[in-house]
C-alpha atoms as a PDB file:
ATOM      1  CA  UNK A   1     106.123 128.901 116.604  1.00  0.00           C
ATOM      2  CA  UNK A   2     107.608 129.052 120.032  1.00  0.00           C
ATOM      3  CA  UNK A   3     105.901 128.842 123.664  1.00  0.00           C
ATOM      4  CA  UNK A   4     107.148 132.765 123.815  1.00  0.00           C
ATOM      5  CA  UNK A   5     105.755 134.264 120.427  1.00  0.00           C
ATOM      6  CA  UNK A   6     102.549 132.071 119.796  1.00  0.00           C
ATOM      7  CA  UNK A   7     100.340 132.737 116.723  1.00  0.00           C
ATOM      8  CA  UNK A   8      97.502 133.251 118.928  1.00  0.00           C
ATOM      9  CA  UNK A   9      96.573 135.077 121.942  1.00  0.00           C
ATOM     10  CA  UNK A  10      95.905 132.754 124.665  1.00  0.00           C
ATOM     11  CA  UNK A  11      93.069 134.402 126.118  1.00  0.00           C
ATOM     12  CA  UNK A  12      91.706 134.120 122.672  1.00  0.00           C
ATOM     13  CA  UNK A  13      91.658 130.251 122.395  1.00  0.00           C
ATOM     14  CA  UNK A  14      90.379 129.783 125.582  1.00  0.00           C
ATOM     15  CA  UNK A  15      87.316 131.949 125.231  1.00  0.00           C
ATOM     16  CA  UNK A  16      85.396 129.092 123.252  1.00  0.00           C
ATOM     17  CA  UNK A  17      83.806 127.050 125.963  1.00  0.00           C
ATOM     18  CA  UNK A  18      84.490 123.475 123.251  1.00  0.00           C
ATOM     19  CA  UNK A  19      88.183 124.749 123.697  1.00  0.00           C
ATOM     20  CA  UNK A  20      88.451 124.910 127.642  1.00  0.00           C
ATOM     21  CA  UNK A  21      86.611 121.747 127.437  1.00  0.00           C
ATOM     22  CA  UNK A  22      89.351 120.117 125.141  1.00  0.00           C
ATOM     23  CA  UNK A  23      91.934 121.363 127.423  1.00  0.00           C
ATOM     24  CA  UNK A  24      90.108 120.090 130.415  1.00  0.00           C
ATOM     25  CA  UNK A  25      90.485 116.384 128.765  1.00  0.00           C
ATOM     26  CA  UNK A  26      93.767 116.561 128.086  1.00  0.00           C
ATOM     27  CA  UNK A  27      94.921 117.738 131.251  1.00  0.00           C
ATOM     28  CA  UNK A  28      93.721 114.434 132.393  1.00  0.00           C
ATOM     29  CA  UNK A  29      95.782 112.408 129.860  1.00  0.00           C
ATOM     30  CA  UNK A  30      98.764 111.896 128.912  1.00  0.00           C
ATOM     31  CA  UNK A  31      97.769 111.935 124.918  1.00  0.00           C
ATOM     32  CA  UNK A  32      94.587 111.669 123.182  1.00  0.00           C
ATOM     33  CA  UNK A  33      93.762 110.207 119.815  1.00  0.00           C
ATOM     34  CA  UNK A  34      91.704 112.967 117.341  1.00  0.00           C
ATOM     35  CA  UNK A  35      89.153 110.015 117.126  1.00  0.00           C
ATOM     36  CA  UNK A  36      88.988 109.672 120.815  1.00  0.00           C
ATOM     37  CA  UNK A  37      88.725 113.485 121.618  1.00  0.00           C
ATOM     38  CA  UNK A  38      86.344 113.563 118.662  1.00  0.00           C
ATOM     39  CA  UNK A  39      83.686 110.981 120.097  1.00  0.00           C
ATOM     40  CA  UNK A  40      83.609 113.252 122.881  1.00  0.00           C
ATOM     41  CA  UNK A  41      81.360 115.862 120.920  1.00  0.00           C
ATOM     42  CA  UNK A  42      78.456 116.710 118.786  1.00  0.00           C
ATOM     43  CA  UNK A  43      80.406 118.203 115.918  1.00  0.00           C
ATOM     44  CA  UNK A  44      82.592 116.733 113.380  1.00  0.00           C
ATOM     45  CA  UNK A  45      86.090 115.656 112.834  1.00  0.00           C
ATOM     46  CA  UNK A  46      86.980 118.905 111.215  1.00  0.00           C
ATOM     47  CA  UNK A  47      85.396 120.874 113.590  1.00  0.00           C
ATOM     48  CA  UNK A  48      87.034 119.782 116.570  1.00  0.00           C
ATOM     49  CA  UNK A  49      90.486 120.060 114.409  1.00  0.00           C
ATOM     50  CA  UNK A  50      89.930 123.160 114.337  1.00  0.00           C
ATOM     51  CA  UNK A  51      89.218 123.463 117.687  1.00  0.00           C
ATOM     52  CA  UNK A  52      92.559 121.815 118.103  1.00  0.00           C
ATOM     53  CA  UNK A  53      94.282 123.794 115.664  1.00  0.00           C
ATOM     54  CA  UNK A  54      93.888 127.316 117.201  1.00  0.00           C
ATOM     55  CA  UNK A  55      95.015 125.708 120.828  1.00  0.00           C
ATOM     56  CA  UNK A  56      98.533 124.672 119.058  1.00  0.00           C
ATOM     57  CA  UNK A  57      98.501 128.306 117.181  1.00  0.00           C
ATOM     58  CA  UNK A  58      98.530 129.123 121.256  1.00  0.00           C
ATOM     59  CA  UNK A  59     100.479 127.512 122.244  1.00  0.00           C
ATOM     60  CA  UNK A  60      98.430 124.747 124.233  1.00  0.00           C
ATOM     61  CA  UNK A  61      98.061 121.893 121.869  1.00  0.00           C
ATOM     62  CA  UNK A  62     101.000 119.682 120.843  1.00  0.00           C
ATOM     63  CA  UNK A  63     100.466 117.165 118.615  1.00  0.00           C
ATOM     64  CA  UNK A  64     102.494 113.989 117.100  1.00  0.00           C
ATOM     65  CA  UNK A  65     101.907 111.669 114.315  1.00  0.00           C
ATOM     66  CA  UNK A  66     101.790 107.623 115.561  1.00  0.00           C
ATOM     67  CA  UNK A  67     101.292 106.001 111.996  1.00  0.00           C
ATOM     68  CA  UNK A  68      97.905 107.453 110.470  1.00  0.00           C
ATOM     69  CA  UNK A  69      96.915 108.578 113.792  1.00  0.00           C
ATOM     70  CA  UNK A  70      97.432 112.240 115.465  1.00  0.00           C
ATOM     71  CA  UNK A  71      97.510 112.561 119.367  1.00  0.00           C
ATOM     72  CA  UNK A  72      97.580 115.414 121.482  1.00  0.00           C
ATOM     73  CA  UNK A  73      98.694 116.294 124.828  1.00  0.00           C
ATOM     74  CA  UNK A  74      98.565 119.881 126.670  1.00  0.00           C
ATOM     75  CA  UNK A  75     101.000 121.847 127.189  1.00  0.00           C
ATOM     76  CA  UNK A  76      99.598 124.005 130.220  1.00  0.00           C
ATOM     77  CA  UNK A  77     102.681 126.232 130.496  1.00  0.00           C
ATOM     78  CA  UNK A  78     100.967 129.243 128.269  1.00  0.00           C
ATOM     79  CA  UNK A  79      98.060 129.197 130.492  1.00  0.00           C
ATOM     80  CA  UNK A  80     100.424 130.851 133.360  1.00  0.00           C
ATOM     81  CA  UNK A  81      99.660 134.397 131.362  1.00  0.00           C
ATOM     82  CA  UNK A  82      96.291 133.911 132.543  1.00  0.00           C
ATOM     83  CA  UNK A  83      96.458 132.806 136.350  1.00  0.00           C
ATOM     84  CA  UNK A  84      99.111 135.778 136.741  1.00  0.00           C
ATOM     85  CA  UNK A  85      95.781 138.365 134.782  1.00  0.00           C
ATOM     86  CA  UNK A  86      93.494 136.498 137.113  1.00  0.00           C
ATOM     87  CA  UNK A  87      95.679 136.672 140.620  1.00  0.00           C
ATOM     88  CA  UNK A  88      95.846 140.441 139.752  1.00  0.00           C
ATOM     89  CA  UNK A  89      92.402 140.645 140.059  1.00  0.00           C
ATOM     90  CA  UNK A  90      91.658 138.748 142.866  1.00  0.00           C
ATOM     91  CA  UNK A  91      93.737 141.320 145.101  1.00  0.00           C
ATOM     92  CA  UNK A  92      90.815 143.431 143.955  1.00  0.00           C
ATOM     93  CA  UNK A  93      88.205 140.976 144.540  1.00  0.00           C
ATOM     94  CA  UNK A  94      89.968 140.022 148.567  1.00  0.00           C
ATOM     95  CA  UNK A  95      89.958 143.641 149.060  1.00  0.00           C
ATOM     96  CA  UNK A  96      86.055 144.278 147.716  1.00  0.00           C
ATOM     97  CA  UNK A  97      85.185 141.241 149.872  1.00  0.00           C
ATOM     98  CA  UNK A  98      87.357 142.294 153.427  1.00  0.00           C
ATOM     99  CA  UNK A  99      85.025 145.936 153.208  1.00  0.00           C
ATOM    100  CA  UNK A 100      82.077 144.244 152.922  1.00  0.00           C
ATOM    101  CA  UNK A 101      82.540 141.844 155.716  1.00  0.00           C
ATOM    102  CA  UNK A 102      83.696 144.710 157.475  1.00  0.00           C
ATOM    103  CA  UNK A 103      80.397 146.617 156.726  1.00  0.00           C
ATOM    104  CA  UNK A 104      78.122 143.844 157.585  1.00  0.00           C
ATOM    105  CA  UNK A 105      79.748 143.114 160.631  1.00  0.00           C
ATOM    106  CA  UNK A 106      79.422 147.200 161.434  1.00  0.00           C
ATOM    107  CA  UNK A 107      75.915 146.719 161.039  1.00  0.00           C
ATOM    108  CA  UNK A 108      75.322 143.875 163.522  1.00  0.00           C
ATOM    109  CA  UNK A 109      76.446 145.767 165.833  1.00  0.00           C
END
């Protein structure tokens, strides 16, 4: 699996709010233990593994062995395919919101 043919769609793996929160958490460290990301919810080991599992299919998730333990540490590049979807949007969005201001300032008047 490469960063440009993942398994899985990125938009995909971060609809699941437990996913964008695991993301979230290790965009704030360097690596993270499965035990230590695990403590951090109300689900089981295997649960959040799997969790973890379809952000690596993305592309997200790397992961490395240190003895019996496996960390994990982002890898935020994939997530560009969604700011560029988003910033196309937003044109729309900073042009819906310039018309109204325009309208409501019309108004005042």
């Amino acid at each position: 699996m490469s960063e440009k043919n993942p398994l899985r769609d990125v938009f995909e793996a971060i609809a699941d709010p437990t996913r964008r929160r695991l993301i979230r958490m290790l965009a704030e460290a360097e690596e993270i233990p499965l035990h230590e990301l695990t403590e951090q919810f109300a689900m089981g080991r295997t649960a959040v593994s799997k969790h973890l599992t379809i952000l690596k299919e993305a592309g997200l998730v790397a992961d490395r062995k240190v003895g019996r333990e496996t960390r994990y540490r982002l890898n935020a590049a994939p997530l560009r395919e969604v700011q560029d979807w988003v910033a196309h949007y937003s044109k729309f969005w900073n042009e819906n919101l310039r018309r109204l201001s325009q309208i409501l300032e019309d108004n005042e008047r």
